[in-house]
Protein backbone atom coordinates (compact mmCIF):
# COMPACT_ATOMS: atom_id res chain seq x y z
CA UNK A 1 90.57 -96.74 -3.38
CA UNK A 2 94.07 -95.18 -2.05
CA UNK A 3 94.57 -98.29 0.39
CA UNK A 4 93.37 -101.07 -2.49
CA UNK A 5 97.42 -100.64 -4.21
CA UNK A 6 99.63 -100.45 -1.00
CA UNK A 7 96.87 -103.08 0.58
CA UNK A 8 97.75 -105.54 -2.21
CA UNK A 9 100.96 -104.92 -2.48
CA UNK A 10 101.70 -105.85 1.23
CA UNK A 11 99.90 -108.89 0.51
CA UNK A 12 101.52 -110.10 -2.61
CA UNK A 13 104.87 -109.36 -0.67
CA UNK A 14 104.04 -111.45 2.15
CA UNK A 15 102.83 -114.21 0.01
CA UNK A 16 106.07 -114.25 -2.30
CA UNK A 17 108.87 -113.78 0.84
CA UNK A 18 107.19 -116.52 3.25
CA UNK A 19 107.55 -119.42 1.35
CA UNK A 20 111.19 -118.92 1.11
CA UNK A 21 112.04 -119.40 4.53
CA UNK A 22 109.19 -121.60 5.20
CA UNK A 23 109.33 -124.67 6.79
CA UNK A 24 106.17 -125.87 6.20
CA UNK A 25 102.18 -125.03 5.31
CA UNK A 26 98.44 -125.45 6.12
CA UNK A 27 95.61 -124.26 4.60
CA UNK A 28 92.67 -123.67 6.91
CA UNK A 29 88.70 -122.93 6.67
CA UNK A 30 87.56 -120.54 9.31
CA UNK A 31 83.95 -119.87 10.74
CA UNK A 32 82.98 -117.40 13.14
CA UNK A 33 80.97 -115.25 15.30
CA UNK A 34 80.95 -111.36 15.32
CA UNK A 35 79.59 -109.89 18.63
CA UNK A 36 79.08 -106.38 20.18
CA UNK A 37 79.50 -104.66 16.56
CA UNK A 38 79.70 -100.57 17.45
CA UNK A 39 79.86 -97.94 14.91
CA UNK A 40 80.70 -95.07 17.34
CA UNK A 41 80.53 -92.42 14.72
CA UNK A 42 76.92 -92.68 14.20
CA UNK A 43 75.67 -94.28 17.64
CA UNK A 44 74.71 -97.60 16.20
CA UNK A 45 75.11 -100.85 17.35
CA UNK A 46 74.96 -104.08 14.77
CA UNK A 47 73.39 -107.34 14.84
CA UNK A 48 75.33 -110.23 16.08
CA UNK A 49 76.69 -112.14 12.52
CA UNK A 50 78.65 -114.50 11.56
CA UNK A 51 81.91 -115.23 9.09
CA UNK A 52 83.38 -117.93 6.94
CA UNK A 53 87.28 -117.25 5.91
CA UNK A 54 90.01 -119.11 3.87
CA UNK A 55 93.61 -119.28 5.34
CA UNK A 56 96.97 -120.20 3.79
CA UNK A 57 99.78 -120.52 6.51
CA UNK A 58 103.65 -120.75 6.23
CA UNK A 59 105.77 -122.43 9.18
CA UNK A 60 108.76 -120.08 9.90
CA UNK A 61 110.58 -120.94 12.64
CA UNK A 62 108.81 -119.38 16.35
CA UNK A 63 106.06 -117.37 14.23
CA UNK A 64 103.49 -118.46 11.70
CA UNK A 65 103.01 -116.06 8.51
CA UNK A 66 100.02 -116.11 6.33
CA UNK A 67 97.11 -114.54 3.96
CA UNK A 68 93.68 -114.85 4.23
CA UNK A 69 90.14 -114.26 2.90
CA UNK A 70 86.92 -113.47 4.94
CA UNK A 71 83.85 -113.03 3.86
CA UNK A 72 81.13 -111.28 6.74
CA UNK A 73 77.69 -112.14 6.31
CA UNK A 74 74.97 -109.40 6.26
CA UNK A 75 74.23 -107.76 9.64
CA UNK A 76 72.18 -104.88 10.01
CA UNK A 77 72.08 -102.22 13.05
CA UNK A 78 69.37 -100.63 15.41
CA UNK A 79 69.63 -97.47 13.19
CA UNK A 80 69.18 -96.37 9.44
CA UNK A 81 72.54 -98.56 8.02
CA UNK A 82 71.47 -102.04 7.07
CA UNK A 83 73.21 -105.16 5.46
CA UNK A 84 76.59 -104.27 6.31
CA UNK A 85 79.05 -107.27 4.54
CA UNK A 86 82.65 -107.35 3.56
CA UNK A 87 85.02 -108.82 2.18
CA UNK A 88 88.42 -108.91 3.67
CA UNK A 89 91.58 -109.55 2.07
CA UNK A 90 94.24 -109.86 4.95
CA UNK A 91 98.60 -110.73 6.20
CA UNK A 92 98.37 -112.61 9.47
CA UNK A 93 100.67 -113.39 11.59
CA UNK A 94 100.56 -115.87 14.93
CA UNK A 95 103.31 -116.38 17.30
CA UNK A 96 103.33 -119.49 20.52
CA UNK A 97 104.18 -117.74 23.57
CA UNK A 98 103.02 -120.66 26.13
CA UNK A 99 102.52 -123.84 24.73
CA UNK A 100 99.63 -124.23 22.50
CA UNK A 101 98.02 -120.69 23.22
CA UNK A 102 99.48 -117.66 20.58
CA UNK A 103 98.97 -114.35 19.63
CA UNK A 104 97.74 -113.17 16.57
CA UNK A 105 97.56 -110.31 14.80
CA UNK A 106 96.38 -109.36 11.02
CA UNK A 107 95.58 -106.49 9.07
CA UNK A 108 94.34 -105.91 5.47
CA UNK A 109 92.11 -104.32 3.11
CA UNK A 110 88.11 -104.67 2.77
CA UNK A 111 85.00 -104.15 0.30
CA UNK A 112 82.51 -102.80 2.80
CA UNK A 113 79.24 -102.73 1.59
CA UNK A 114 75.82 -101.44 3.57
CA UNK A 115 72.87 -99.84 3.16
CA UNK A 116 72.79 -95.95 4.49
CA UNK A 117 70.43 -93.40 2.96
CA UNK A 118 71.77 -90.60 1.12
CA UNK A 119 75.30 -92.37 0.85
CA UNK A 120 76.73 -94.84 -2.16
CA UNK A 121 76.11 -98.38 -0.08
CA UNK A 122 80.11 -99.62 -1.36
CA UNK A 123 83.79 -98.58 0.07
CA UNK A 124 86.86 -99.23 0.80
CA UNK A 125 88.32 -99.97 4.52
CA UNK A 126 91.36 -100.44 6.27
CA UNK A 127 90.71 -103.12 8.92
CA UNK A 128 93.04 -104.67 11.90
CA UNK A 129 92.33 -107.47 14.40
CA UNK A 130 94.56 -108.64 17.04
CA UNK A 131 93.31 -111.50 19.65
CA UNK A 132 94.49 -114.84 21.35
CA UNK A 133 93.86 -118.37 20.63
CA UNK A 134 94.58 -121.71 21.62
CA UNK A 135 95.87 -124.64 19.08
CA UNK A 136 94.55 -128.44 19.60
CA UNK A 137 95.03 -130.90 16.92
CA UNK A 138 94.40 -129.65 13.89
CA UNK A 139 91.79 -127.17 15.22
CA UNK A 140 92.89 -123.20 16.56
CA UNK A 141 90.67 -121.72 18.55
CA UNK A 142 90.69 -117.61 18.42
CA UNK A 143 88.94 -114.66 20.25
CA UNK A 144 90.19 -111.16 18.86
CA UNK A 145 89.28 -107.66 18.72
CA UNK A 146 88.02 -106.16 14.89
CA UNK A 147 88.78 -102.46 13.60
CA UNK A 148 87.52 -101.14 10.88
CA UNK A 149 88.21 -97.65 9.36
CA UNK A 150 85.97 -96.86 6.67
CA UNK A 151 85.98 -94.84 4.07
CA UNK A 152 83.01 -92.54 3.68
CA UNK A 153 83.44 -89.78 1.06
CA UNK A 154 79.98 -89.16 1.29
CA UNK A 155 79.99 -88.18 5.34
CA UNK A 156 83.60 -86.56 5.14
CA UNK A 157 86.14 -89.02 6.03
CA UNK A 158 86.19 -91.79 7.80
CA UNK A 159 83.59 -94.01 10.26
CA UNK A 160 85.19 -96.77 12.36
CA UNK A 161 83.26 -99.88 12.65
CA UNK A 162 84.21 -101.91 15.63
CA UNK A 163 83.57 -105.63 16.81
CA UNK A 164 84.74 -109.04 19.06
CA UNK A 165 85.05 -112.34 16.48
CA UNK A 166 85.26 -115.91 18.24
CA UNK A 167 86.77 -117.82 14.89
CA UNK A 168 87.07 -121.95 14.84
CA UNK A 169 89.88 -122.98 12.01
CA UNK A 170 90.40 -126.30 10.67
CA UNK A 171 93.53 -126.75 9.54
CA UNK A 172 94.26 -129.72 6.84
């Protein structure tokens, strides 16, 4: 619950500066596939799963700033922790380097929830991504890296969940 204020906060910030100096806007759907999920704090590895996410983009000159939603489908793991979702509430932030192919970066604030014996199933989490993509038309293309810190009052701290997204987004 200590990141949920500052989290929010970041986010509402972003969303009221950007359109300022914007030039322009998209709003884009995004679907994708989680791979290779790794929580190392527990030795377990998680089910392949998939994501569907909600983008809204401002055009400042040489780097695109936005906010975003994503919503991860249920996954469970070779262990005891099943059904692991979230909900992410994120800033990105994408910026051409050669031609159509950027970088991109976000980070935000999740709603983890899983089934783990002997633990409350809900928390928070801190999450960053960072990955490349490729734009053509009114599609982008992305392959990035997922980090999740999350908090586990239950365990003493914090467990980082780990995985590799490929993400399609339709921009309209």
């Amino acid at each position: 619950m200590r990141f949920v204020i500052p989290s929010a906060l970041i986010l509402i910030l972003c969303a009221a500066v950007t359109p300022a100096a914007a030039v322009g806007f998209d709003l884009g759907i995004a679907v994708g596939a989680q791979f290779n999920g790794d929580i190392s704090d527990l030795d377990l590895n998680t089910d392949d799963s998939f994501t569907l996410g909600l983008e809204l983009m401002f055009e400042i000159p040489i780097v695109k700033l936005g906010v975003g939603y994503e919503y991860g489908f249920p996954r469970d793991t070779d262990g005891a922790v099943s059904d692991i979702e979230y909900h992410l509430l994120y800033g990105v932030g994408r910026i051409h380097f050669l031609g159509p192919v950027f970088f991109m970066a976000r980070a935000g604030y999740a709603n983890v929830s899983a089934r783990v014996p002997d633990t409350k199933g809900s928390t928070s989490a801190m999450s960053w991504s960072a990955g490349l993509g490729v734009k053509i038309s009114k599609f982008k293309i992305e392959a990035m890296y997922n980090d999740f810190d999350i908090e586990v009052d239950e365990l003493g701290g914090s467990m980082p969940y780990t995985n590799y997204t490929a993400r399609l987004i339709y921009s309209f």
